[in-house]
C-alpha atoms as a PDB file:
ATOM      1  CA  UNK A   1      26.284 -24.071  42.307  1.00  0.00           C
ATOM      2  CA  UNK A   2      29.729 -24.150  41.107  1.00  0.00           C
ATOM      3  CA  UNK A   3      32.385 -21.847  42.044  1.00  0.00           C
ATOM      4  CA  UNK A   4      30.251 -19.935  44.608  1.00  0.00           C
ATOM      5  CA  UNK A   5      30.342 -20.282  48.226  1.00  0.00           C
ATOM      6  CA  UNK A   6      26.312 -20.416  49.217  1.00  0.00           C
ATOM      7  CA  UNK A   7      25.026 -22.431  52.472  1.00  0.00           C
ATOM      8  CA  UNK A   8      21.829 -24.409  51.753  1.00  0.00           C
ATOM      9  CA  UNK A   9      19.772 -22.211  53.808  1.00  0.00           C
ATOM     10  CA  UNK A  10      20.523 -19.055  52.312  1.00  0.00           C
ATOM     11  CA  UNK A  11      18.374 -17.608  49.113  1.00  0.00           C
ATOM     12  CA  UNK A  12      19.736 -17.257  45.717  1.00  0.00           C
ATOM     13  CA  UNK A  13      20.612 -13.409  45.485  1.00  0.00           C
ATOM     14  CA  UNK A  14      22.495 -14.235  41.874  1.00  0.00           C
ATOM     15  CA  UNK A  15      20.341 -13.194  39.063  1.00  0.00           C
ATOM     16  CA  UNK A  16      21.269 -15.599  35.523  1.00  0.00           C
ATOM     17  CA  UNK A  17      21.029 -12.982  32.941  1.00  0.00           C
ATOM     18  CA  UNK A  18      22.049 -15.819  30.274  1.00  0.00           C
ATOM     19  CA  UNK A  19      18.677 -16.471  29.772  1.00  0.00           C
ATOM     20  CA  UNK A  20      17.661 -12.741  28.959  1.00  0.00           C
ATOM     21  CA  UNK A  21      20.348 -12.402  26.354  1.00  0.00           C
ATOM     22  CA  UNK A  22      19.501 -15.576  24.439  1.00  0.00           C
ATOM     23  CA  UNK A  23      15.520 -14.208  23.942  1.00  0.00           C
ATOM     24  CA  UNK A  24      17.067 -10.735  23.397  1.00  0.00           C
ATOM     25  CA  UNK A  25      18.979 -11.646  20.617  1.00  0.00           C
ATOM     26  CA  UNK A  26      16.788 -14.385  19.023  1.00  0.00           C
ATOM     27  CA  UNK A  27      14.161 -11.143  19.293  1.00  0.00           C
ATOM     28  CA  UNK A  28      16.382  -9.322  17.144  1.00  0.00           C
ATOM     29  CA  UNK A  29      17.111 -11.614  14.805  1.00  0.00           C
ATOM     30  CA  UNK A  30      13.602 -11.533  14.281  1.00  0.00           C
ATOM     31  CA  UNK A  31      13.147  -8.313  13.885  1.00  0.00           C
ATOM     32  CA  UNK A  32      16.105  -7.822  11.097  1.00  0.00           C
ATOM     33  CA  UNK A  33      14.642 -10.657   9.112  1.00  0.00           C
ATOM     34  CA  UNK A  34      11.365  -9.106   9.136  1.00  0.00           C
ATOM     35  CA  UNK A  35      12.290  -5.394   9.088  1.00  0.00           C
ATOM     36  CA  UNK A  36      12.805  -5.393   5.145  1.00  0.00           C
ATOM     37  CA  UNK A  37       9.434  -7.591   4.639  1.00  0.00           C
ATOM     38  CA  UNK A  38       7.209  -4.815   5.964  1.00  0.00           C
ATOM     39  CA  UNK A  39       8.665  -2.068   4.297  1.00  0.00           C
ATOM     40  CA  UNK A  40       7.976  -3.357   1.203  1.00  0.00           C
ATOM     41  CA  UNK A  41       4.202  -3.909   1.309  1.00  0.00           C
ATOM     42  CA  UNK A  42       1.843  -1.065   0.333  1.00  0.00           C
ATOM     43  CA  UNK A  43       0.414   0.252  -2.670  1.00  0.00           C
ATOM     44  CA  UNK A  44       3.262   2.468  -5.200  1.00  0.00           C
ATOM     45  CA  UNK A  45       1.599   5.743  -6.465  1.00  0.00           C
ATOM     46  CA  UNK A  46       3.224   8.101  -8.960  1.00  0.00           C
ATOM     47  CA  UNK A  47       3.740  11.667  -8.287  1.00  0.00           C
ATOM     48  CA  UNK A  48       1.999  13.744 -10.911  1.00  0.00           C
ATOM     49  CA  UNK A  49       3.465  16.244 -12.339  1.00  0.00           C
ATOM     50  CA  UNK A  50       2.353  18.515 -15.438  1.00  0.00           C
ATOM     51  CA  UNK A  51       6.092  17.894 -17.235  1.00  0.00           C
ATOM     52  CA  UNK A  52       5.653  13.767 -16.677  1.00  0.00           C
ATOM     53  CA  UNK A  53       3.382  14.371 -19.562  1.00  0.00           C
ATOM     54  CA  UNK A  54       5.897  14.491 -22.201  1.00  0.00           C
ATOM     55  CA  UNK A  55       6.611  11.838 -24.189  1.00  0.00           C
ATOM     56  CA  UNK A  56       4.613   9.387 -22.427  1.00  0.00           C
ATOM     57  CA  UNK A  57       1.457   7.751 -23.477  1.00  0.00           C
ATOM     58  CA  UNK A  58      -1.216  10.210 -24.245  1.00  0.00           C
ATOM     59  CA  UNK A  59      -4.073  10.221 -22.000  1.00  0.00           C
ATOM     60  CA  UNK A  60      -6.165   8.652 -24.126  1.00  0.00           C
ATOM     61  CA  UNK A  61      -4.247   5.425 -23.469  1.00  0.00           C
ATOM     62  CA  UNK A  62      -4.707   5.394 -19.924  1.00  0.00           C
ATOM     63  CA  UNK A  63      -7.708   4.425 -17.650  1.00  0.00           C
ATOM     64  CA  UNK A  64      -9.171   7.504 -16.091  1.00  0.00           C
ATOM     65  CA  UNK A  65     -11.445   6.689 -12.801  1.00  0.00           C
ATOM     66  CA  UNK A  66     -13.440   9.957 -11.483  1.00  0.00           C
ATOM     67  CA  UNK A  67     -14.678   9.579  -8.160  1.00  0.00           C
ATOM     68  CA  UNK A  68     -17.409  12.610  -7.144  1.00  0.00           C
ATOM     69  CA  UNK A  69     -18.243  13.738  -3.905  1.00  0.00           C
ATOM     70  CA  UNK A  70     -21.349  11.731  -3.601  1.00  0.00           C
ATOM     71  CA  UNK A  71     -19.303   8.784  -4.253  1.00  0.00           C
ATOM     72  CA  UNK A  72     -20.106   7.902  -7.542  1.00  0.00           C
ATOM     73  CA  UNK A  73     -17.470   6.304  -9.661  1.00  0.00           C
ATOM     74  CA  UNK A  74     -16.812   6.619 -13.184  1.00  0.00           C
ATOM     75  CA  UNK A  75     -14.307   4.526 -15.411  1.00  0.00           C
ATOM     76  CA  UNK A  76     -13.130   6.662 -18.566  1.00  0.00           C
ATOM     77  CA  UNK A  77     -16.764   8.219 -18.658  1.00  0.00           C
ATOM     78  CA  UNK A  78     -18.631   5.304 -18.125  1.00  0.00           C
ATOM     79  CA  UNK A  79     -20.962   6.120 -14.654  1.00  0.00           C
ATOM     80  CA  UNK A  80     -20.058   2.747 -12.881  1.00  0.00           C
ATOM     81  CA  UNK A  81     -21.945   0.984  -9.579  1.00  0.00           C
ATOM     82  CA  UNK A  82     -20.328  -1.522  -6.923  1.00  0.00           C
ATOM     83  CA  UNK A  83     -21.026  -4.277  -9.077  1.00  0.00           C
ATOM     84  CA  UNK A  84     -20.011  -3.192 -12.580  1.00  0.00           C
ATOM     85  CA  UNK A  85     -17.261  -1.059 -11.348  1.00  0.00           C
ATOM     86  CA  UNK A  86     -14.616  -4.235 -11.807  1.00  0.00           C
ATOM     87  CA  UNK A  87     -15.903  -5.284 -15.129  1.00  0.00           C
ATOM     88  CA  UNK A  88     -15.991  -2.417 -16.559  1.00  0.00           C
ATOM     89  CA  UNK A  89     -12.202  -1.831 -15.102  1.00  0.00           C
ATOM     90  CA  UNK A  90     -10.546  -4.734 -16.065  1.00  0.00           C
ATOM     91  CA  UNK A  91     -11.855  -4.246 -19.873  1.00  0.00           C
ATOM     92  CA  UNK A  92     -10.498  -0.651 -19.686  1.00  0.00           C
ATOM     93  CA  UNK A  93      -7.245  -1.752 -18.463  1.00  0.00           C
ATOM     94  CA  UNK A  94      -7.158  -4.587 -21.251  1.00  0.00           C
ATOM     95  CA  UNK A  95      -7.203  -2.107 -24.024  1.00  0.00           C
ATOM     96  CA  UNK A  96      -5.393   0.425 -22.227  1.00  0.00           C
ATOM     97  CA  UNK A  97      -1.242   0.156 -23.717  1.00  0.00           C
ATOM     98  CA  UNK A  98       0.462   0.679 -20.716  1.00  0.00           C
ATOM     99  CA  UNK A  99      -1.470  -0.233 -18.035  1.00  0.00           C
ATOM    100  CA  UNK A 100      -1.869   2.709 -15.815  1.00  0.00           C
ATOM    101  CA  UNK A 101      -4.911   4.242 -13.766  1.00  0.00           C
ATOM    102  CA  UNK A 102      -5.246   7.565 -13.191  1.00  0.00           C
ATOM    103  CA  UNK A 103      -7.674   8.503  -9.944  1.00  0.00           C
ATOM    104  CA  UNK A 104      -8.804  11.893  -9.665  1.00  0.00           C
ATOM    105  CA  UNK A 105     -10.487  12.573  -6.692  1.00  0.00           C
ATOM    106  CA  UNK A 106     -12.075  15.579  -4.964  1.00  0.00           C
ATOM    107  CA  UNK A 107     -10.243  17.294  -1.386  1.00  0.00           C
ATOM    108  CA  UNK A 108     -13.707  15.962  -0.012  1.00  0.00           C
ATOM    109  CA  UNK A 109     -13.869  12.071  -0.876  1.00  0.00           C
ATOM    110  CA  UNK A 110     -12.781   9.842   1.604  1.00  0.00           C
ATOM    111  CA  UNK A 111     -10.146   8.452   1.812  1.00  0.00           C
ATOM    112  CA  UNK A 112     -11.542   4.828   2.244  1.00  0.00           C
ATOM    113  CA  UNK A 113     -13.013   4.512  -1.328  1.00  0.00           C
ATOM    114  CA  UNK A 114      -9.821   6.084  -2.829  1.00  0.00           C
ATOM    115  CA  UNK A 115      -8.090   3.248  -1.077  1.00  0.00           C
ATOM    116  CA  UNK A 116     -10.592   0.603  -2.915  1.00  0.00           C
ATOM    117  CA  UNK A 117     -10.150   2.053  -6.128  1.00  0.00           C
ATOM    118  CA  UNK A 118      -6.952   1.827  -6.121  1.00  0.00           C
ATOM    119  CA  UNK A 119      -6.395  -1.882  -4.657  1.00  0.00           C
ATOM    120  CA  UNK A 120      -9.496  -2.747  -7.632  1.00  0.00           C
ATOM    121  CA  UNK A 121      -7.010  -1.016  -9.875  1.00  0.00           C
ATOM    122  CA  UNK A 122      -4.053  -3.206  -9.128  1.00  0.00           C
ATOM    123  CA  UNK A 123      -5.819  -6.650  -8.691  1.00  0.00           C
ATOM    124  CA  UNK A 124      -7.448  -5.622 -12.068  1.00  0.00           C
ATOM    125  CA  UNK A 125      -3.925  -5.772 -13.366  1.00  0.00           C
ATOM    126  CA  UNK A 126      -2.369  -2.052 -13.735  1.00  0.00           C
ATOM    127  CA  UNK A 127       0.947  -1.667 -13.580  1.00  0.00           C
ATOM    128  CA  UNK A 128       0.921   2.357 -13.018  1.00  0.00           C
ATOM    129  CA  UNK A 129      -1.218   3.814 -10.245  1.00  0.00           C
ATOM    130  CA  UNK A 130      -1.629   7.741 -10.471  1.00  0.00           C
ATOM    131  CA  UNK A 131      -3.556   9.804  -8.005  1.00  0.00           C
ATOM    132  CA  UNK A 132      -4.617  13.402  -9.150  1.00  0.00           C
ATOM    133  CA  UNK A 133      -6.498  16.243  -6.916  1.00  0.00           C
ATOM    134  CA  UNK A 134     -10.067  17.511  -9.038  1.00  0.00           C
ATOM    135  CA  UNK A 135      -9.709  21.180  -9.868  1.00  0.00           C
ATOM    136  CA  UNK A 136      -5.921  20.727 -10.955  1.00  0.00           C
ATOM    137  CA  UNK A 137      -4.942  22.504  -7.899  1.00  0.00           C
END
C-alpha cells in the first residue's frame, strides 16, 4: 500500500471505509428520489362536514353507496350484488354532475369492503370520494 509502512507478513489492521460511504450515499439518494413518490399514493377522502353542504351540489347530484352490516351494497337505492355493483356504478357516476361518491357505512362494516368501494368508486371515474358514519353520529 502506499504511504504506509506494513511488512508482508503482517495482517491488514486498516479498515477502507471509502467503500461504505459510496453505498451510503447512493442509498440516500435513493431514498430522496423515492421519498416524495410514496407519499403521494393512496386514496384522497373528503372530510364531511354538515356546513360543506352549502352551495355545493345538492345531494341528489351525487352517487350515494350504502353499505349494511350484512354487507349488502346499495348504489343510490338500487340493492346491488358483486357483479352488478360496477355497472350499476359507473352509470350512476355518468349522470351524476360532479362526480362524487358518497359511502356511508356502519361503525360495524369492515373495513376491507369500504376499501373496495371506494377503489370501484375511483376506477369507475369519480373525482370526489366522501366517507360518512350511518346514524349521523
Amino acid at each position: 500500500m502506499a504511504g504506509t509502512s506494513q511488512k508482508e507478513d503482517e495482517p491488514i489492521t486498516n479498515i477502507n471505509v471509502t467503500p461504505l460511504v459510496d453505498v451510503c450515499l447512493v442509498l440516500v439518494i435513493i431514498f430522496m428520489a423515492v421519498a416524495p413518490m410514496a407519499v403521494t399514493l393512496g386514496i384522497k377522502v373528503l372530510e364531511t362536514r354538515a356546513s360543506n353542504a352549502e352551495g355545493k351540489a345538492s345531494l341528489d347530484e351525487n352517487v350515494n353507496i350504502k353499505i349494511t352490516e350484512n354487507g349488502a351494497v346499495a348504489v343510490n337505492g338500487v340493492r346491488t350484488d358483486g357483479v352488478t355493483f360496477r355497472g350499476i356504478l359507473a352509470a350512476a357516476l355518468l349522470a351524476s354532475k360532479d362526480k362524487m361518491v358518497i359511502v356511508t357505512a356502519d361503525a360495524n362494516n369492515k373495513v376491507g369492503l369500504v376499501v373496495e368501494v371506494l377503489d370501484a368508486s375511483k376506477q369507475a371515474g369519480a373525482q370526489k370520494l366522501a366517507v360518512m358514519k350511518a346514524g349521523g353520529g
